[in-house]
N, C-alpha and C. Protein backbone atom coordinates (compact mmCIF):
# COMPACT_ATOMS: atom_id res chain seq x y z
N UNK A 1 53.74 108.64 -124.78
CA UNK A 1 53.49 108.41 -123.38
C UNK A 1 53.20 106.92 -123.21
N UNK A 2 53.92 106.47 -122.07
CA UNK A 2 53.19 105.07 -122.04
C UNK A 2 52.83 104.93 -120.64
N UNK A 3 52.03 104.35 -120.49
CA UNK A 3 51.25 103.89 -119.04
C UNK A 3 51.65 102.39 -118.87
N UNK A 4 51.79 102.14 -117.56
CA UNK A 4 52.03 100.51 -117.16
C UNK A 4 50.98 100.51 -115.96
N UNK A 5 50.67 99.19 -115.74
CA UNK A 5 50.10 98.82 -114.34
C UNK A 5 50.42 97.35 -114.66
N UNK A 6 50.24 96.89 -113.55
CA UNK A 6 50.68 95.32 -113.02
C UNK A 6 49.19 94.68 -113.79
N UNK A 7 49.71 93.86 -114.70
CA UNK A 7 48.66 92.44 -115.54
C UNK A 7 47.89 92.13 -114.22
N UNK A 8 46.44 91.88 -114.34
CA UNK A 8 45.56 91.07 -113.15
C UNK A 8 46.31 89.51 -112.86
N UNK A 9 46.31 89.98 -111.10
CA UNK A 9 46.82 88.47 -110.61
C UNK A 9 47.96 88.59 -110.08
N UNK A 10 49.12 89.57 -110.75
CA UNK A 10 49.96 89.84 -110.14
C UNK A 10 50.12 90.36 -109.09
N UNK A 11 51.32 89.63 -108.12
CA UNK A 11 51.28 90.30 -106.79
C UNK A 11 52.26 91.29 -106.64
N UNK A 12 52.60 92.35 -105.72
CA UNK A 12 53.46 93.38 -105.23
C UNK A 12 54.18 92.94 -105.19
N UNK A 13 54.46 91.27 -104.45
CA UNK A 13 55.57 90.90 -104.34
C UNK A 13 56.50 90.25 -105.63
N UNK A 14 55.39 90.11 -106.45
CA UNK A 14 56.78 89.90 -107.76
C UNK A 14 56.90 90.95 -108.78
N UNK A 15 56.28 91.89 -108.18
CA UNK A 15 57.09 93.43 -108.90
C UNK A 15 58.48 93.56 -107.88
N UNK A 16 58.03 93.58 -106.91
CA UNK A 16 59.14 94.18 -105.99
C UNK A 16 60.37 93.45 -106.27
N UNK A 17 60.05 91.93 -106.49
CA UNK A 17 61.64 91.15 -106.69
C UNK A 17 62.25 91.69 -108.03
N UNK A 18 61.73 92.13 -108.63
CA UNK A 18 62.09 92.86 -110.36
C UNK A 18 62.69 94.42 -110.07
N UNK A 19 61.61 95.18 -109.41
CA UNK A 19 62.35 96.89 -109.22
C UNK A 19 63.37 97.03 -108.99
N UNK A 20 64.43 96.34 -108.21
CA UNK A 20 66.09 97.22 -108.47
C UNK A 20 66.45 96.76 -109.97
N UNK A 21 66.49 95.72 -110.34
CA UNK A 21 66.61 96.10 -112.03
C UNK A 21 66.09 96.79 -112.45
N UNK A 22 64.60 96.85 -112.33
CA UNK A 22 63.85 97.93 -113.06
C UNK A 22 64.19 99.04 -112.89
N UNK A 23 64.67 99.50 -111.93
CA UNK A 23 65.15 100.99 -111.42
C UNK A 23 66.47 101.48 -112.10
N UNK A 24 67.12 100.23 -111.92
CA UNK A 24 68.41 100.62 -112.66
C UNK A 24 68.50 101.27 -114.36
N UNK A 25 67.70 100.23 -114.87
CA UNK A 25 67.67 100.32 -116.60
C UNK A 25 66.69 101.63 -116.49
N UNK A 26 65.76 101.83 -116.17
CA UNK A 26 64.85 102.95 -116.06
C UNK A 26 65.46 104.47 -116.21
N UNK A 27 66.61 104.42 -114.88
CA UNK A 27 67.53 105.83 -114.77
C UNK A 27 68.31 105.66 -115.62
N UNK A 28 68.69 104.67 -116.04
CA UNK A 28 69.90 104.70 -117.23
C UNK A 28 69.21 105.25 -119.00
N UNK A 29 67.80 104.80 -118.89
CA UNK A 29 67.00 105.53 -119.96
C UNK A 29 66.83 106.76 -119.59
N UNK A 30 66.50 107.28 -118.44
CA UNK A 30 66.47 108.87 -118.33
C UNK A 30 67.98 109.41 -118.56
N UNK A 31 68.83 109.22 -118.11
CA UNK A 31 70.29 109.53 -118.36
C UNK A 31 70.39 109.66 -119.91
N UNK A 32 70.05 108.52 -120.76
CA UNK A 32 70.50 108.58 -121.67
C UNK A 32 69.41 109.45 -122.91
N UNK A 33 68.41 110.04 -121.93
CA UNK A 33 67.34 110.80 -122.62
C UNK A 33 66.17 110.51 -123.46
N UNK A 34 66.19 109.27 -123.27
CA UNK A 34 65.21 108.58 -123.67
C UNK A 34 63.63 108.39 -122.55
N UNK A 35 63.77 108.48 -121.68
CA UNK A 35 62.90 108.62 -120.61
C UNK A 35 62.61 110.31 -120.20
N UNK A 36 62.15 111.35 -120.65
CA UNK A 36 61.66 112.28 -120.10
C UNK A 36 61.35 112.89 -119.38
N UNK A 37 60.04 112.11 -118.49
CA UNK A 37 59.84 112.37 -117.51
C UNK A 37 58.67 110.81 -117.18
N UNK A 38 58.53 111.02 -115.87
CA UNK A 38 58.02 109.66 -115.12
C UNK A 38 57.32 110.09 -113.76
N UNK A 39 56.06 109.39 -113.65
CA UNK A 39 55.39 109.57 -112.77
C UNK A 39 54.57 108.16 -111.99
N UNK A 40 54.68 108.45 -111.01
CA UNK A 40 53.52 107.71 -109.94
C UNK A 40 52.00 107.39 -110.69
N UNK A 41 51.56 106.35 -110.98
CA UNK A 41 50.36 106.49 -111.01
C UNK A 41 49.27 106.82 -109.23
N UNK A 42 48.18 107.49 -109.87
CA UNK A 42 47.41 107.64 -108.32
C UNK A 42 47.30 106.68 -107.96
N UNK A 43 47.09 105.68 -108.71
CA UNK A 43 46.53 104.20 -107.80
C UNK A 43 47.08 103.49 -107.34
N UNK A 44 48.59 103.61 -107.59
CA UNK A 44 49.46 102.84 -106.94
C UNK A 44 49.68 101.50 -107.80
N UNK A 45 49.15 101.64 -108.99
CA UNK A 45 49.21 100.04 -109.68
C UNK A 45 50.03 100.02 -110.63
N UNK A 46 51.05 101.27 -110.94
CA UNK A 46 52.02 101.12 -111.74
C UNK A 46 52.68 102.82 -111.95
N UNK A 47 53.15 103.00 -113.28
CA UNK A 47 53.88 104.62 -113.51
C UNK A 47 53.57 104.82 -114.96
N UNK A 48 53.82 106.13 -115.45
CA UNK A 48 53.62 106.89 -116.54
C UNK A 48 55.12 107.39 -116.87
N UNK A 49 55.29 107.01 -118.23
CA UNK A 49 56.56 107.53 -118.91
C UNK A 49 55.79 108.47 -119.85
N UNK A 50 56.80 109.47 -119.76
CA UNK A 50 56.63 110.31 -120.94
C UNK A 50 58.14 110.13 -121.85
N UNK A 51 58.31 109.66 -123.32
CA UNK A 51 59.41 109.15 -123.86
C UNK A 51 59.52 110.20 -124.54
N UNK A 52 61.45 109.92 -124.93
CA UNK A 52 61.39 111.21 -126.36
C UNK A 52 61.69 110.29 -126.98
N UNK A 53 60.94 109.73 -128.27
CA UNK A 53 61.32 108.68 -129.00
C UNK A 53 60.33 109.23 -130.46
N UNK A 54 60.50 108.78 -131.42
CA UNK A 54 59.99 109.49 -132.86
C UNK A 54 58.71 109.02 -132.82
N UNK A 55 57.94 107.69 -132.57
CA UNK A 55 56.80 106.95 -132.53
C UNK A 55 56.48 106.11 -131.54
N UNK A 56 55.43 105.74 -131.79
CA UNK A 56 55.10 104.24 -130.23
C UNK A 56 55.97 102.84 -131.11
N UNK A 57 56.00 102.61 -132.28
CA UNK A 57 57.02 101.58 -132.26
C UNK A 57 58.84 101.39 -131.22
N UNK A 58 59.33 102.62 -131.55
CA UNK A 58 60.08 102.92 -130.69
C UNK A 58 60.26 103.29 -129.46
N UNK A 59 58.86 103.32 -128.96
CA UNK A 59 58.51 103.83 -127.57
C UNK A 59 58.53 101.83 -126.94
N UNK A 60 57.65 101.38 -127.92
CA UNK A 60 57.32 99.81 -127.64
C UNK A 60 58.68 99.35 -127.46
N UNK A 61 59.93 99.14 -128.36
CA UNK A 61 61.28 98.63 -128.24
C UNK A 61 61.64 98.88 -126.80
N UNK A 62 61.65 100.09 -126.34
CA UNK A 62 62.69 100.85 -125.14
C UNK A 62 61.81 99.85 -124.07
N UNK A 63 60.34 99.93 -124.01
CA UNK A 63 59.77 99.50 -122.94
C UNK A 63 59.89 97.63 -123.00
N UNK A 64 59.77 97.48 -123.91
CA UNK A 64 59.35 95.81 -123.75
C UNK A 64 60.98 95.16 -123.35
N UNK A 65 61.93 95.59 -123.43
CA UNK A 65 63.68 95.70 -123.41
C UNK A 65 63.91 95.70 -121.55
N UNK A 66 63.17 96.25 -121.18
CA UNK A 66 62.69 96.50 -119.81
C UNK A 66 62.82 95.04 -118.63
N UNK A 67 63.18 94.86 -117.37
CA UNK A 67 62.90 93.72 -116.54
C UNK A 67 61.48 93.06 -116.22
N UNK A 68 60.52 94.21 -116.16
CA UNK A 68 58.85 93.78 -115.44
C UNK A 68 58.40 93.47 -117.24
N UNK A 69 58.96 93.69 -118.32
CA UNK A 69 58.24 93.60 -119.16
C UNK A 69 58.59 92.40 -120.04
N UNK A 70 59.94 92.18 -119.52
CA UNK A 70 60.33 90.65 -120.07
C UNK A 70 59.87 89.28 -119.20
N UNK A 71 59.37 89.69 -118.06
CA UNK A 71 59.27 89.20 -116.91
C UNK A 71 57.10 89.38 -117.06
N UNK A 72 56.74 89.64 -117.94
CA UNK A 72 55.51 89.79 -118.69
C UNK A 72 54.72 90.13 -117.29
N UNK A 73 55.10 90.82 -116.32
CA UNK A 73 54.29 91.30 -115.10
C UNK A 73 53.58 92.43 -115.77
N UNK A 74 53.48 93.87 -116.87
CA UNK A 74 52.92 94.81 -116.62
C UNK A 74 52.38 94.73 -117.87
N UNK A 75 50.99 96.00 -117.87
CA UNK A 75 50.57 95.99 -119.33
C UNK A 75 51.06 96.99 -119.57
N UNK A 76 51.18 97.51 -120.74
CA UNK A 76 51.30 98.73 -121.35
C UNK A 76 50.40 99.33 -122.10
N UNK A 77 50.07 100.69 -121.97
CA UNK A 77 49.49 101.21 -122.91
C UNK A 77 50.49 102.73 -123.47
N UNK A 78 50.00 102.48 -124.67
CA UNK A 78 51.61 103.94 -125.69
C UNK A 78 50.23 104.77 -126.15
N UNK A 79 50.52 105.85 -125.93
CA UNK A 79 49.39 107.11 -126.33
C UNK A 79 51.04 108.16 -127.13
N UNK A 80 50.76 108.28 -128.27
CA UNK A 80 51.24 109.45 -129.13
C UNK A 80 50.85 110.49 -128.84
N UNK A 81 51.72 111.59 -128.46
CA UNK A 81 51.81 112.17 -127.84
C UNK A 81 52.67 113.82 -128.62
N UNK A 82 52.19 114.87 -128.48
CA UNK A 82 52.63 115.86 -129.89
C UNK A 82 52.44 117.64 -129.30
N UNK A 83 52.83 118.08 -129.57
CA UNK A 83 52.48 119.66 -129.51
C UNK A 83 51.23 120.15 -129.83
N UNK A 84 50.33 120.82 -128.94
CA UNK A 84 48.98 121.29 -129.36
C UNK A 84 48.89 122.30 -130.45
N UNK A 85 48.76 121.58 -131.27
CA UNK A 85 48.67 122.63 -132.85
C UNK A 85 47.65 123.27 -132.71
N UNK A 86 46.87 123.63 -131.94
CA UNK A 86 45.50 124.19 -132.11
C UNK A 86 46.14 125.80 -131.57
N UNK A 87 47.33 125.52 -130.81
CA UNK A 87 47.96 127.00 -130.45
C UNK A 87 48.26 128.05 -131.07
N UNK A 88 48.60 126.87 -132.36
CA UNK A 88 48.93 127.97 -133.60
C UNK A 88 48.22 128.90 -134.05
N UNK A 89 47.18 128.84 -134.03
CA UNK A 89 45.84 129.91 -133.75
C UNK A 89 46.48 131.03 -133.35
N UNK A 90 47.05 131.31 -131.86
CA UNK A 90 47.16 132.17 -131.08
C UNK A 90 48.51 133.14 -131.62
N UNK A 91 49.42 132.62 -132.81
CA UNK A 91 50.64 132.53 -133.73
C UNK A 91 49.78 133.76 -134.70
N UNK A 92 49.20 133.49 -135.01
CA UNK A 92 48.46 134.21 -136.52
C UNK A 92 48.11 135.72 -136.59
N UNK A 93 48.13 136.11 -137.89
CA UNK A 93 48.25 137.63 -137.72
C UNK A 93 47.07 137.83 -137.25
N UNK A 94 46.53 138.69 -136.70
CA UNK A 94 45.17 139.45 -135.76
C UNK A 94 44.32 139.80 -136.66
N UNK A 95 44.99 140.66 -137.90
CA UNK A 95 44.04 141.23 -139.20
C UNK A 95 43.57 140.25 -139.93
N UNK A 96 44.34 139.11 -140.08
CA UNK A 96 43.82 138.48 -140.79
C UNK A 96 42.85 136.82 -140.53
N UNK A 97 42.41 137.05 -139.55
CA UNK A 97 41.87 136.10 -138.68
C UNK A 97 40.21 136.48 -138.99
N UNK A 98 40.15 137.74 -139.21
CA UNK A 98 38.37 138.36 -139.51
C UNK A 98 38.08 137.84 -141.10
């Protein structure tokens, strides 16, 4: 998962001159399945990717490759991100759980 928001100082208005690139390469990563899924942050100060990529090194490549990120407007933060193994619990034989 990676989180962005706009670096302190930056204005709306020099994200905004960047977003139709950004938009473009963005859908072209979801197209090409690398982008997952994507969300609004609440605050309005940036968005949330969810990537399908093997690690955050490769999560880091796709994003920093990016217009707002060559253009050093956003921060990033990469959270690894995995299947709740604790489910597996709920997987296990019944008898043998006592």
């Amino acid at each position: 998962m990676v989180i962005l928001a706009a670096k302190a100082g930056v204005t709306r208005e020099q994200v905004m001159a960047v977003m139709p690139a950004e938009i473009r390469e963005t859908v072209q990563l979801y197209l090409g399945g690398k982008i997952r899924e994507w969300y609004s942050r609440g605050d309005g100060r940036g968005v949330v990717f969810v990537v399908d990529v093997k690690d955050v090194a490769a999560a880091k490549a796709i994003m920093e490759d990016l217009p707002l990120a060559k253009q050093d407007l956003m921060d990033h933060e990469y959270i690894a991100i995995g299947p709740l193994l604790p489910l597996r619990l709920l997987m296990a034989n019944p008898d043998r759980r006592q």
